[in-house]
C-alpha atoms as a PDB file:
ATOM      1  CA  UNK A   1     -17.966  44.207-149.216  1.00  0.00           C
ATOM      2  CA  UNK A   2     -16.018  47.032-148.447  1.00  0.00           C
ATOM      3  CA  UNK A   3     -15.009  46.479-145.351  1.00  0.00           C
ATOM      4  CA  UNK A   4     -14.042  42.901-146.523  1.00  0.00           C
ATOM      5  CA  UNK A   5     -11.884  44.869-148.842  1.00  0.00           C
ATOM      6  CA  UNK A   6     -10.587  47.007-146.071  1.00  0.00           C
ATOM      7  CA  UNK A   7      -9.533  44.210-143.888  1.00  0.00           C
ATOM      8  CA  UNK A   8      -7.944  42.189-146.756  1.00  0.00           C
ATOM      9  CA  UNK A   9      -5.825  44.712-147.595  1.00  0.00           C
ATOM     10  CA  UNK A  10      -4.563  45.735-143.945  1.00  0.00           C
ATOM     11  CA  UNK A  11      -3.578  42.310-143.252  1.00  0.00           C
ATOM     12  CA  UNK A  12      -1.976  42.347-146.147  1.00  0.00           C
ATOM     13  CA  UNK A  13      -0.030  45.807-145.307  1.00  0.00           C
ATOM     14  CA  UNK A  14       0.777  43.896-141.472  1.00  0.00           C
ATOM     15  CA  UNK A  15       2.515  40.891-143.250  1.00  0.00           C
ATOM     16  CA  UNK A  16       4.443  43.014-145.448  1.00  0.00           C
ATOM     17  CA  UNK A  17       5.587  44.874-142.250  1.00  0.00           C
ATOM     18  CA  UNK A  18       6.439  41.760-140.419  1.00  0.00           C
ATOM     19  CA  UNK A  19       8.628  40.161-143.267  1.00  0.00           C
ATOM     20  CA  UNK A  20      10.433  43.181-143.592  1.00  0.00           C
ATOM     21  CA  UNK A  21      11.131  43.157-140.110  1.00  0.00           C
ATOM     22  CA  UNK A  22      12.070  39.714-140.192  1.00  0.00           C
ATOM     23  CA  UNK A  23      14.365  39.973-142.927  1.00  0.00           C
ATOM     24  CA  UNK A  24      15.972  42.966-141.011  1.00  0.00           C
ATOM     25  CA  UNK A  25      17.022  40.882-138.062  1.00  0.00           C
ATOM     26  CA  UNK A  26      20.385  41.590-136.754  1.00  0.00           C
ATOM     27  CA  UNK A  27      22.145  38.400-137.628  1.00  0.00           C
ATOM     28  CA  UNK A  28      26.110  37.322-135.512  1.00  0.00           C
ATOM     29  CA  UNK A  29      27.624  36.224-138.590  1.00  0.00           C
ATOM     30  CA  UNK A  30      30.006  37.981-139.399  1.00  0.00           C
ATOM     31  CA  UNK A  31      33.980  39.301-138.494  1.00  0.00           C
ATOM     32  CA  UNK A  32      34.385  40.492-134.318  1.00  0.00           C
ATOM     33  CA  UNK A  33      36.954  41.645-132.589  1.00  0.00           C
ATOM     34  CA  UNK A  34      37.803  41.454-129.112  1.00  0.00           C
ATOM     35  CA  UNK A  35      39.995  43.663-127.596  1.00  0.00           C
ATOM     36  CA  UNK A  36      39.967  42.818-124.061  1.00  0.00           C
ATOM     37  CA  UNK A  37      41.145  39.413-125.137  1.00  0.00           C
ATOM     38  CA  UNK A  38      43.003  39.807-128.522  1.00  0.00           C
ATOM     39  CA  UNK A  39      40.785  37.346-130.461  1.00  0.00           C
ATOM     40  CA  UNK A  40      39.383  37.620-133.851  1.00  0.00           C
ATOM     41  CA  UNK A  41      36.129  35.329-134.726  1.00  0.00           C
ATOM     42  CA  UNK A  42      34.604  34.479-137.988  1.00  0.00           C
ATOM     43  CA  UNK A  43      31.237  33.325-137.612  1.00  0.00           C
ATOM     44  CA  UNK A  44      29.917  32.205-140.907  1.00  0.00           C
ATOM     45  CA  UNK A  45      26.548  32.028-142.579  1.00  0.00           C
ATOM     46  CA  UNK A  46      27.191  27.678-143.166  1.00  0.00           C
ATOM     47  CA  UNK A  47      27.072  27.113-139.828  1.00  0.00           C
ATOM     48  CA  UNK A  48      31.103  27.462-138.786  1.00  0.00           C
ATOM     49  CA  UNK A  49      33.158  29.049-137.113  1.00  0.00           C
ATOM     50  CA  UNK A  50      37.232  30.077-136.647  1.00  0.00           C
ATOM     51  CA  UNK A  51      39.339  31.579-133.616  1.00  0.00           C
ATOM     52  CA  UNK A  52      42.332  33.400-134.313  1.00  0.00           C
ATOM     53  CA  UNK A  53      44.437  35.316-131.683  1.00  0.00           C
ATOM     54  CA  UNK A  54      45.070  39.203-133.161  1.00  0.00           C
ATOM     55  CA  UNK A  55      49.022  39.406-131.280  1.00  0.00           C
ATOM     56  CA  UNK A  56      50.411  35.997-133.200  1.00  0.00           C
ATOM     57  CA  UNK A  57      50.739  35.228-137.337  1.00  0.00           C
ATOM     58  CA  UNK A  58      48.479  31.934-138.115  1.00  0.00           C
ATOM     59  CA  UNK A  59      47.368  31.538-134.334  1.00  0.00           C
ATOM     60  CA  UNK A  60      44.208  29.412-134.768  1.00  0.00           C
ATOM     61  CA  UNK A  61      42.925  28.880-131.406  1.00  0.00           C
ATOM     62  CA  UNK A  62      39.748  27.241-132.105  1.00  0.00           C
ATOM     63  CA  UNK A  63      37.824  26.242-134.685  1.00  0.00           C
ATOM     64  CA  UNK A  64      33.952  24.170-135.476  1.00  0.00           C
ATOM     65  CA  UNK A  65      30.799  24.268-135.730  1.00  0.00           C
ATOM     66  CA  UNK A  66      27.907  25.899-134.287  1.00  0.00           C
ATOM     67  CA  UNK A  67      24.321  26.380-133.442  1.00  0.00           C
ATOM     68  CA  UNK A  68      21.746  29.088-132.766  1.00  0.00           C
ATOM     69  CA  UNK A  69      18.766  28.397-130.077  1.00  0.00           C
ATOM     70  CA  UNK A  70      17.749  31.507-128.881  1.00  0.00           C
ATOM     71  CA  UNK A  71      19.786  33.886-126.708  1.00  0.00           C
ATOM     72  CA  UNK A  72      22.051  30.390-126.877  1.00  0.00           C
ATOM     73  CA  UNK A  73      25.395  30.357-128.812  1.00  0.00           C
ATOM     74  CA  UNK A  74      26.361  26.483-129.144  1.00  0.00           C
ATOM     75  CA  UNK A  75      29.245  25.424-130.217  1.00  0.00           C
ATOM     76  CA  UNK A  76      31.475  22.173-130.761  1.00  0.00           C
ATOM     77  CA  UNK A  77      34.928  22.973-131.710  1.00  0.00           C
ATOM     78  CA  UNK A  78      36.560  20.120-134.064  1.00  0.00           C
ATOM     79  CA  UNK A  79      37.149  17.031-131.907  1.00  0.00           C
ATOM     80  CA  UNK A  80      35.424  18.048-128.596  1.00  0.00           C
ATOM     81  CA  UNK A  81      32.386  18.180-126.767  1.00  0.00           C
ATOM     82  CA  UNK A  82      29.366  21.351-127.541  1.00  0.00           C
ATOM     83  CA  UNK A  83      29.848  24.227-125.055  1.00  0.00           C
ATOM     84  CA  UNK A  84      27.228  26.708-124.490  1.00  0.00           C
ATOM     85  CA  UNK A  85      28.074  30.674-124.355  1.00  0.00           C
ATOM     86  CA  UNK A  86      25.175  32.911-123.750  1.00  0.00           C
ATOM     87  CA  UNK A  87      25.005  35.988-125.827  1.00  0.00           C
ATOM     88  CA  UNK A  88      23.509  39.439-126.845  1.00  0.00           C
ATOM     89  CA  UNK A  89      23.546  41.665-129.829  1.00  0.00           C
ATOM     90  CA  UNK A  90      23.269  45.261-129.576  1.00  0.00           C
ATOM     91  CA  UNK A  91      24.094  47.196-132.819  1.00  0.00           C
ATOM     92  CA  UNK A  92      27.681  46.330-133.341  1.00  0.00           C
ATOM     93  CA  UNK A  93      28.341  44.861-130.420  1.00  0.00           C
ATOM     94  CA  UNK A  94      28.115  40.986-129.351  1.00  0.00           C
ATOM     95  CA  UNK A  95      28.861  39.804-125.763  1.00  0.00           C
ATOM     96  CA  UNK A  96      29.469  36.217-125.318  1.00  0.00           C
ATOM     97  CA  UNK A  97      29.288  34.759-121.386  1.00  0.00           C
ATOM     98  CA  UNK A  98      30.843  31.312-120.191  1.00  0.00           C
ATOM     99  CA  UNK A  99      29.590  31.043-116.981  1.00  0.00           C
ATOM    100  CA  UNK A 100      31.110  33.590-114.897  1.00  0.00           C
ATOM    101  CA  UNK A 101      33.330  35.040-117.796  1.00  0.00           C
ATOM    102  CA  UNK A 102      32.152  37.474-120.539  1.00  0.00           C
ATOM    103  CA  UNK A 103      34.040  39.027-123.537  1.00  0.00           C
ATOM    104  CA  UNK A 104      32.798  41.508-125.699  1.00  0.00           C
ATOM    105  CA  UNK A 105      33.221  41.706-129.389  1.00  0.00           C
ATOM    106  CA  UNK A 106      32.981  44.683-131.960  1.00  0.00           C
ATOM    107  CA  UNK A 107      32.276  44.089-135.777  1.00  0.00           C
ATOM    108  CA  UNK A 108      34.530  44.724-137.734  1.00  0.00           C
ATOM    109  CA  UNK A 109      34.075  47.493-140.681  1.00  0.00           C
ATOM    110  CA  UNK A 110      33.183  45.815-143.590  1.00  0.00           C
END
């Protein structure tokens, strides 16, 4: 009975671990900022996204929706066809790759 007990209440100590875990996952929504290419993107929590380039006043460069599978950033700006960027997160820092090309983003300060 007591090891019953024992058992019971370790599994119940590992789930609590792995939810908070989970619920501590480093998320890419958010506000980055590229330098190397003078870009700022919004990436928001309902599932869109905006483009703006830093040097011009109300430069919208691109704008849509998008999709998480994965290491996979999809994304169909308004009017086109999905593209597919590949990407990693480490701390504050996302990298995005097209093919050949990557950019890397900082987030911005909140």
């Amino acid at each position: 009975m007591l090891k019953r007990i024992q058992m019971t209440a370790l599994m119940l100590v590992l789930i609590i671990a792995l939810v908070g875990c989970i619920s501590k996952a480093p998320t890419i929504v958010g506000e980055w900022h590229s330098e190397q290419d003078n870009i700022v993107m919004v990436i928001n929590e309902n599932g869109t996204f905006a483009i703006s380039d830093e040097t011009l006043q109300d430069a919208d460069l691109l704008s849509g929706t998008y999709r998480i599978e994965g290491d996979k950033f999809l994304y169909t700006p308004t009017d086109e066809t999905e593209l597919t960027n590949t990407f990693v997160l480490e701390g504050d820092t996302l990298t995005l790759t097209y093919k050949e090309y990557s950019s890397t983003f900082k987030r911005a300060e909140k």
